[in-house]
N, C-alpha and C. Protein backbone atom coordinates (compact mmCIF):
# COMPACT_ATOMS: atom_id res chain seq x y z
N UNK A 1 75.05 208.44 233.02
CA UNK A 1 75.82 207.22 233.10
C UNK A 1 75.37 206.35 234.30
N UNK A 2 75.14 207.11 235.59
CA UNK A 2 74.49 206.13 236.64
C UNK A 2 73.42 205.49 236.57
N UNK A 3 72.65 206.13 235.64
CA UNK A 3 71.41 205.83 235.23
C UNK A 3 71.01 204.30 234.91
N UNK A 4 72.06 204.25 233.40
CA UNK A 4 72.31 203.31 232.73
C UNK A 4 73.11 202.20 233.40
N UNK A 5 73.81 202.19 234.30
CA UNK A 5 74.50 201.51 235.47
C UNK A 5 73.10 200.33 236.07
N UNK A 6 72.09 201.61 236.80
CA UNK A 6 71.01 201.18 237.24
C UNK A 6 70.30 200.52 236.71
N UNK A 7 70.36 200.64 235.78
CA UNK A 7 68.77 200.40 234.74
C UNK A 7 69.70 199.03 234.59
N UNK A 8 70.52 198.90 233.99
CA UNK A 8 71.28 197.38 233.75
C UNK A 8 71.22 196.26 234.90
N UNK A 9 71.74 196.88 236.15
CA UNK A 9 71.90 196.15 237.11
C UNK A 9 70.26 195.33 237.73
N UNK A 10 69.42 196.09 237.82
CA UNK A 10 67.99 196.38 237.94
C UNK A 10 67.48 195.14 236.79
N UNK A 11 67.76 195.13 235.80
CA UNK A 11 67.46 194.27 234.63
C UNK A 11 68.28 192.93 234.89
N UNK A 12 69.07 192.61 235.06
CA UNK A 12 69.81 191.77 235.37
C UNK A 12 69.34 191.32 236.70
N UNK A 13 69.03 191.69 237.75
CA UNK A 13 68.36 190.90 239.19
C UNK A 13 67.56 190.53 238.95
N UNK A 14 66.67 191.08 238.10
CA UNK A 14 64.72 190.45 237.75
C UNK A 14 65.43 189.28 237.21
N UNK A 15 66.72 188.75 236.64
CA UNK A 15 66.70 187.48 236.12
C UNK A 15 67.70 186.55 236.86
N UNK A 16 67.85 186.95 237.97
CA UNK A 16 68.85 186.52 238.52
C UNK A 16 67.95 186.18 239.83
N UNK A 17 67.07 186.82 240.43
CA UNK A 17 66.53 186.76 241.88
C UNK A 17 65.40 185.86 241.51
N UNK A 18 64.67 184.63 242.24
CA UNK A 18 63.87 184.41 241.73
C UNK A 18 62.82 184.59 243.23
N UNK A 19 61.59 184.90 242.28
CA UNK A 19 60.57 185.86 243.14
C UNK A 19 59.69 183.53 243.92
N UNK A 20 59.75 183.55 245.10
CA UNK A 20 58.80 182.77 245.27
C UNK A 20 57.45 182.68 244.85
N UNK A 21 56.88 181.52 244.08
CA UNK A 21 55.36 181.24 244.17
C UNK A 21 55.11 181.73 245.17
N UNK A 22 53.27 182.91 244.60
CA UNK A 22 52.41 183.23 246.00
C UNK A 22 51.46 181.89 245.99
N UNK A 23 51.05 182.04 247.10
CA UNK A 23 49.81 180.62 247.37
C UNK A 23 48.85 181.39 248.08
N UNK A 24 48.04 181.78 247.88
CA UNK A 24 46.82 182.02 249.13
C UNK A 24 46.50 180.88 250.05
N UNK A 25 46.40 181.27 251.65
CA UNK A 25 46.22 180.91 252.61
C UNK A 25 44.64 179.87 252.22
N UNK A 26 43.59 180.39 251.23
CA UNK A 26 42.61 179.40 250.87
C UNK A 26 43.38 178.10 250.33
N UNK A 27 44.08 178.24 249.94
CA UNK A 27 44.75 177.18 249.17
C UNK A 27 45.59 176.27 249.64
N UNK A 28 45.98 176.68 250.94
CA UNK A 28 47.06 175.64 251.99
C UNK A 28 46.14 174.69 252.67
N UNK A 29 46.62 173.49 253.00
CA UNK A 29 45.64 172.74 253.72
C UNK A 29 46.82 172.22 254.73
N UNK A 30 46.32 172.87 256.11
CA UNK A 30 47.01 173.04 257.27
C UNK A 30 47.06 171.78 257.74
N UNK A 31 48.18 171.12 257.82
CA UNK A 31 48.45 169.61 258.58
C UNK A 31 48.22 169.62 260.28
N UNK A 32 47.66 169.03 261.08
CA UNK A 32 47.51 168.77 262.64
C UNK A 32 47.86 167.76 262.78
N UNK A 33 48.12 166.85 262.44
CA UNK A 33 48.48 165.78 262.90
C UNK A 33 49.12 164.43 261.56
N UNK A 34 49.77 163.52 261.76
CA UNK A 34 49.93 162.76 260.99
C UNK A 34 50.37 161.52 261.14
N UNK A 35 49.80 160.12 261.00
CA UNK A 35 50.11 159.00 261.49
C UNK A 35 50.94 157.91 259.97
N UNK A 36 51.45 157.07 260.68
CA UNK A 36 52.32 156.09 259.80
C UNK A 36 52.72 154.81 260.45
N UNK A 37 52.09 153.78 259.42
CA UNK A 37 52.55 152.39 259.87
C UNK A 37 53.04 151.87 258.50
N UNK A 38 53.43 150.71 258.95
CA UNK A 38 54.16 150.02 258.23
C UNK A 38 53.70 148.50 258.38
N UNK A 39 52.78 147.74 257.41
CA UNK A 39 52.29 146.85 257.67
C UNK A 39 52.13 146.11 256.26
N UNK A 40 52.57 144.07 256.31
CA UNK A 40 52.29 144.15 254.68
C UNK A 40 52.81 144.38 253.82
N UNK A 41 54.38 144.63 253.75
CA UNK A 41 54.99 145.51 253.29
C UNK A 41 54.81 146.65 252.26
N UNK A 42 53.50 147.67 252.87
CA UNK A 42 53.04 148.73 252.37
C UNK A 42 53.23 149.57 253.64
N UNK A 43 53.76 151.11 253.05
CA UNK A 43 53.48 151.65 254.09
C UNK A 43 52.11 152.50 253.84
N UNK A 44 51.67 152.88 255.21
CA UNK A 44 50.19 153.45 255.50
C UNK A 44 50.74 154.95 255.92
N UNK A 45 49.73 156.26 255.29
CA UNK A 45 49.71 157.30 256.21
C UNK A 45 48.50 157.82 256.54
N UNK A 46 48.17 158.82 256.71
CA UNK A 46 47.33 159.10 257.12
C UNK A 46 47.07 160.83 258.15
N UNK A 47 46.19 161.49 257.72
CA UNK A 47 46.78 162.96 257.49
C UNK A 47 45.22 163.89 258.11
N UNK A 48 46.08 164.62 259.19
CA UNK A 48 44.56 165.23 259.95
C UNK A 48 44.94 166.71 259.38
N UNK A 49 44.35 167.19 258.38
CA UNK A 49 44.15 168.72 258.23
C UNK A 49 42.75 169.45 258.89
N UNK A 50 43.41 170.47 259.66
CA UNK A 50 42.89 171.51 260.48
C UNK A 50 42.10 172.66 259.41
N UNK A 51 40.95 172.78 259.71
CA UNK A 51 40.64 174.03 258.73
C UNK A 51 39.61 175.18 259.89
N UNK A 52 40.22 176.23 260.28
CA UNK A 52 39.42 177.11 261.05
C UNK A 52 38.90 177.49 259.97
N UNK A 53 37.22 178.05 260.75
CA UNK A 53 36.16 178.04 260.51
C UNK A 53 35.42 179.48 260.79
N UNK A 54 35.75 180.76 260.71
CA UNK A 54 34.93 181.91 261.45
C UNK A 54 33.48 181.84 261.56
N UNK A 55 33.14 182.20 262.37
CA UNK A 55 31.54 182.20 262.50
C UNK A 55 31.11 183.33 263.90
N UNK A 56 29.79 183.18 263.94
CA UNK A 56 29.52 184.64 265.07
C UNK A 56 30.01 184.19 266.38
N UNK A 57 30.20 183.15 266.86
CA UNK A 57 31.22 182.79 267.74
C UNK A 57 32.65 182.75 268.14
N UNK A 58 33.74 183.28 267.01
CA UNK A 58 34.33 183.14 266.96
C UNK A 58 35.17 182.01 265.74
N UNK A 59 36.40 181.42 266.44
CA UNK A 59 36.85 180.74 265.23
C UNK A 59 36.71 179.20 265.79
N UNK A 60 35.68 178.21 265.14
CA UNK A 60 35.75 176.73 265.17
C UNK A 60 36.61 176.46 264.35
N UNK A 61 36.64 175.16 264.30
CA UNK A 61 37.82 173.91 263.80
C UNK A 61 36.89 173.01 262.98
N UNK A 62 37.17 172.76 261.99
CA UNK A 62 36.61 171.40 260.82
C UNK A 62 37.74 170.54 260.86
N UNK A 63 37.69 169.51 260.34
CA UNK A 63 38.58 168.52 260.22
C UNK A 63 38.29 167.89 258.92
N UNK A 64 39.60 167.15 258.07
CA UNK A 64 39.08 166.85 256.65
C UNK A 64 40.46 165.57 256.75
N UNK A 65 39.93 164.74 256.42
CA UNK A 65 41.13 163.58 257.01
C UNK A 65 41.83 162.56 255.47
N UNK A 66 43.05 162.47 255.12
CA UNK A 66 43.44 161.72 254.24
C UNK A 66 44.22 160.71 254.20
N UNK A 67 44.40 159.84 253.58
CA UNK A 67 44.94 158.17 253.80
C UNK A 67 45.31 158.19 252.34
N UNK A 68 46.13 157.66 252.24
CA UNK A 68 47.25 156.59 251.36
C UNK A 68 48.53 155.48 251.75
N UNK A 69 48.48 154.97 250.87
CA UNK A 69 49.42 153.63 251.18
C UNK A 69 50.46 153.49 249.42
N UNK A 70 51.24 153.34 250.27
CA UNK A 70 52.15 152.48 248.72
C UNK A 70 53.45 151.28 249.29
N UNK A 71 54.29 150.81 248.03
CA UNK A 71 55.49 150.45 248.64
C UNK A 71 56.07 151.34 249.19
N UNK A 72 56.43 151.82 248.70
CA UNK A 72 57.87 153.43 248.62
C UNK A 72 57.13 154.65 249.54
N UNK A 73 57.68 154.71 250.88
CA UNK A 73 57.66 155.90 251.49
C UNK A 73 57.83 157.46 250.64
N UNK A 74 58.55 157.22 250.22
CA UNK A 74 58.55 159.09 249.21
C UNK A 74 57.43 159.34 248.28
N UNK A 75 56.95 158.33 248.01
CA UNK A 75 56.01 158.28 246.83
C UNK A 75 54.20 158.43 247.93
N UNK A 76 54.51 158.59 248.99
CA UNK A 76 53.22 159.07 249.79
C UNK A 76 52.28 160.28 249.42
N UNK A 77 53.39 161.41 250.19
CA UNK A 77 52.76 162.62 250.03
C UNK A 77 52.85 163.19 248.78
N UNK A 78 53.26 162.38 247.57
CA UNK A 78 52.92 163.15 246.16
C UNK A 78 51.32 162.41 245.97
N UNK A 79 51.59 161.28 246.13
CA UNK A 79 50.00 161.01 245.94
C UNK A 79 48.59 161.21 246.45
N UNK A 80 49.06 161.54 247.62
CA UNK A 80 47.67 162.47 248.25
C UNK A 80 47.52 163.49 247.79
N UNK A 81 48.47 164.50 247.22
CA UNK A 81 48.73 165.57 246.94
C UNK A 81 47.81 165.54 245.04
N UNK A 82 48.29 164.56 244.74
CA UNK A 82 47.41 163.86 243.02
C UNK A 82 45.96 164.18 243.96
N UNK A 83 45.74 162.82 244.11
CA UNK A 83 44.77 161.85 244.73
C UNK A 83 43.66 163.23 245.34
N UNK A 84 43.70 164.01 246.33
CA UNK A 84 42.93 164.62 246.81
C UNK A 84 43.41 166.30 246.28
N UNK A 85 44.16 166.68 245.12
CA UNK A 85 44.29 167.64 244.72
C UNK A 85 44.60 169.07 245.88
N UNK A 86 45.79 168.55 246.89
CA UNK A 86 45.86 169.70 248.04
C UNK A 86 47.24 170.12 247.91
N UNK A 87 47.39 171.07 248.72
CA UNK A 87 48.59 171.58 249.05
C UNK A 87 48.79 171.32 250.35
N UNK A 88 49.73 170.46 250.42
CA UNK A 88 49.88 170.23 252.44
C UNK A 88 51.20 171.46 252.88
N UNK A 89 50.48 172.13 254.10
CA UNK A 89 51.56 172.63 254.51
C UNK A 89 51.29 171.86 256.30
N UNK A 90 53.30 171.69 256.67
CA UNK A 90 53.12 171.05 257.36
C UNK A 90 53.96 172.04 258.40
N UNK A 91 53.97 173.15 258.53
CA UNK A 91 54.52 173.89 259.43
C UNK A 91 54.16 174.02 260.93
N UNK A 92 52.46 173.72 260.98
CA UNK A 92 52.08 173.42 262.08
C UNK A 92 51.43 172.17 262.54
N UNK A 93 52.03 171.08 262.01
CA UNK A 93 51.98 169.82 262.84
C UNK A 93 52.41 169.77 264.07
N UNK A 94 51.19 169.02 264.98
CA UNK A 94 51.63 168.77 266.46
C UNK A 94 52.24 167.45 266.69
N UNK A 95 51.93 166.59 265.60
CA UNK A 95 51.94 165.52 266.57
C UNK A 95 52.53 164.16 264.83
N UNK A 96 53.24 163.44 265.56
CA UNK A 96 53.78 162.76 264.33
C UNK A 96 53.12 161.48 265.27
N UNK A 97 52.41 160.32 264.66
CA UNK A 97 52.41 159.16 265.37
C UNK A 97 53.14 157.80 264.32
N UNK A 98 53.68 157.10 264.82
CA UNK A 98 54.18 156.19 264.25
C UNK A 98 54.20 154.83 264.94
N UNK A 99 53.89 153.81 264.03
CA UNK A 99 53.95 152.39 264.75
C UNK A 99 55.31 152.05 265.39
N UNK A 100 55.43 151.76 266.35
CA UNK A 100 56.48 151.07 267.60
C UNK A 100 56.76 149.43 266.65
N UNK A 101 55.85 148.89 266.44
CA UNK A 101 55.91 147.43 265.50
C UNK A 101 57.00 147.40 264.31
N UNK A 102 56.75 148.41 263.80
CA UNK A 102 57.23 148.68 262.56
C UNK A 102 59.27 148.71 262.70
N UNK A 103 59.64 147.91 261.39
CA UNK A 103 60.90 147.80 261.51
C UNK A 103 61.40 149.08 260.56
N UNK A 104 60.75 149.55 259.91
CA UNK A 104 61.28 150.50 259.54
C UNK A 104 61.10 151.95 259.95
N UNK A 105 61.34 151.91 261.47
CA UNK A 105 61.21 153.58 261.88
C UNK A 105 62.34 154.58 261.35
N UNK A 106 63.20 153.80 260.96
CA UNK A 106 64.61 155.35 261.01
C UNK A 106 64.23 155.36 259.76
N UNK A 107 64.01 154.91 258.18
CA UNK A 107 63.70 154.77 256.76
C UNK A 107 62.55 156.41 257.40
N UNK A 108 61.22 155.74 257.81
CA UNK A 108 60.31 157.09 258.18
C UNK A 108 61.06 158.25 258.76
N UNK A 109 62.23 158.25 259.93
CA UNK A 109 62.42 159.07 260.25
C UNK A 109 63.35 159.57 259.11
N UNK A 110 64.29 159.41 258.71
CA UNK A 110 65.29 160.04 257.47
C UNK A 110 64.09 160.74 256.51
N UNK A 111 63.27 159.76 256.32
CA UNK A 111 62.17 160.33 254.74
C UNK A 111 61.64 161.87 255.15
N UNK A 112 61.22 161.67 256.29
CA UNK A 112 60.42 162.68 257.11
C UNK A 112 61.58 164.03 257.60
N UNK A 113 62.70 164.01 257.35
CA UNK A 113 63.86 164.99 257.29
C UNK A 113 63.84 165.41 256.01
N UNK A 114 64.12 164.77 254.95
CA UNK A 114 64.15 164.83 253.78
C UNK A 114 63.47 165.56 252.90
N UNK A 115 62.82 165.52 253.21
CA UNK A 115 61.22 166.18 253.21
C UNK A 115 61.09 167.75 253.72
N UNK A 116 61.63 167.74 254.80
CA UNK A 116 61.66 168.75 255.55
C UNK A 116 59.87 168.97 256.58
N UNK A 117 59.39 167.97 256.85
CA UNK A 117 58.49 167.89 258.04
C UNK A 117 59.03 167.81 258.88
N UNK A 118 57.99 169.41 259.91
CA UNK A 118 58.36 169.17 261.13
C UNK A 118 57.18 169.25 262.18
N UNK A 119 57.60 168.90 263.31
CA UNK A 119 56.49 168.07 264.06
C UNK A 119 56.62 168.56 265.51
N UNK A 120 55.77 169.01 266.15
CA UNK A 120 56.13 168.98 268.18
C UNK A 120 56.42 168.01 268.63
N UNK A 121 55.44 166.63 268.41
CA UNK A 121 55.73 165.44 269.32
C UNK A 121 56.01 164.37 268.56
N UNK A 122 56.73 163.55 268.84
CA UNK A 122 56.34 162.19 268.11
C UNK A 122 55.59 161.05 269.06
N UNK A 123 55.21 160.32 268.53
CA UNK A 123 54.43 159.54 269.38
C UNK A 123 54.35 158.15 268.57
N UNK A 124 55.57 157.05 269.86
CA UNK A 124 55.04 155.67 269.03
C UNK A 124 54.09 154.43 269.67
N UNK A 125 53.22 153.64 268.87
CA UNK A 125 51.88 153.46 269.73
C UNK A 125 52.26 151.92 269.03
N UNK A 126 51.24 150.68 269.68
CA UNK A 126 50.97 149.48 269.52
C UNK A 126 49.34 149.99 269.19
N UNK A 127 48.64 151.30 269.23
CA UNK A 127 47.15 151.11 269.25
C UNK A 127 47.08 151.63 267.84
N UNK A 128 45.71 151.76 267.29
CA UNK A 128 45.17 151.85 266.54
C UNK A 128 45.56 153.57 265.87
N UNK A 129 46.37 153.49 264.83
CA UNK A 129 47.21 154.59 264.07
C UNK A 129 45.83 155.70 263.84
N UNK A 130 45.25 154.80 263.37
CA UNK A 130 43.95 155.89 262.14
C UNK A 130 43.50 156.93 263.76
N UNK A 131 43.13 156.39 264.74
CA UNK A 131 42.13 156.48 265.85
C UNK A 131 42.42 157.61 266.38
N UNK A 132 44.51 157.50 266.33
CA UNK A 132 44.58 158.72 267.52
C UNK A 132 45.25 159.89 266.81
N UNK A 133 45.42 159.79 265.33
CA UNK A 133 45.18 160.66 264.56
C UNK A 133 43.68 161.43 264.57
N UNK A 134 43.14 160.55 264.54
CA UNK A 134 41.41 161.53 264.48
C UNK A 134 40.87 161.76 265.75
N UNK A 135 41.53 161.78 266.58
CA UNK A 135 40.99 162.31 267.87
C UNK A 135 41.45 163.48 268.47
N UNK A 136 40.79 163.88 269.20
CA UNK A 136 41.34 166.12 269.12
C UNK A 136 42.11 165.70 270.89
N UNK A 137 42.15 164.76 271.48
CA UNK A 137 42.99 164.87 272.69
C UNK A 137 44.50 165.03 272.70
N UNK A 138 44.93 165.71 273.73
CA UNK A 138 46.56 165.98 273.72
C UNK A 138 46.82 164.41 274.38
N UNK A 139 48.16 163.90 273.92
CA UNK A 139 49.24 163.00 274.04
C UNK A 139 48.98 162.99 275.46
């Protein structure tokens, strides 16, 4: 009788628990950085993925960089995601940059909750968005 207890209960969780998608670590494309303006009334992003590199030295760094623009903030990161066929994971972003110009910072900041990106720094600039995204210096 316990058996059958088990065996039921056991059958019933496989349809009740749901097992997360695996992803292999080849398959994540590690976010470092990420910039956003608002210009034109399009917004701009723009996306520094980190890819270590092993070699007989140890572990280098590649860099592989992506851009899109639309009206609609939410409609960004699905289209890079089309557009350059990746998986962004954004667990280890350092650095969020965003235009100071721009009237719509809290719209970015809510979207960017929403979302669930998270970030070490934010950083808002009058300079050139693309630039200090692609540059490997700390803030």
């Amino acid at each position: 009788m316990k058996k059958i207890i088990l065996i039921v209960f056991y059958t019933l969780s496989l349809f009740i628990i749901k097992i997360p998608k695996y992803i292999e670590l080849n398959h994540i494309n590690i976010v470092q950085n990420i910039g956003i303006s608002y210009s034109n009334s399009l917004y701009n992003i723009y996306i520094k993925e980190i890819i270590p590199v092993k070699d007989s030295n140890g572990i280098n760094y590649k860099y592989k960089y992506y851009n899109a623009y639309d009206k609609r903030f939410n409609s960004l990161f699905n289209k890079i995601n089309k557009r350059y066929n990746t998986n962004l994971y954004f667990g280890k972003c350092k650095y969020l940059v965003v235009d100071s110009n721009s009237l719509n910072k809290n719209i970015i900041m809510n979207e960017l909750n929403n979302l669930n990106i998270r970030y070490k720094k934010i950083i808002y600039t009058k300079k050139d968005i693309k630039k200090i995204v692609r540059s490997n210096s700390n803030y």
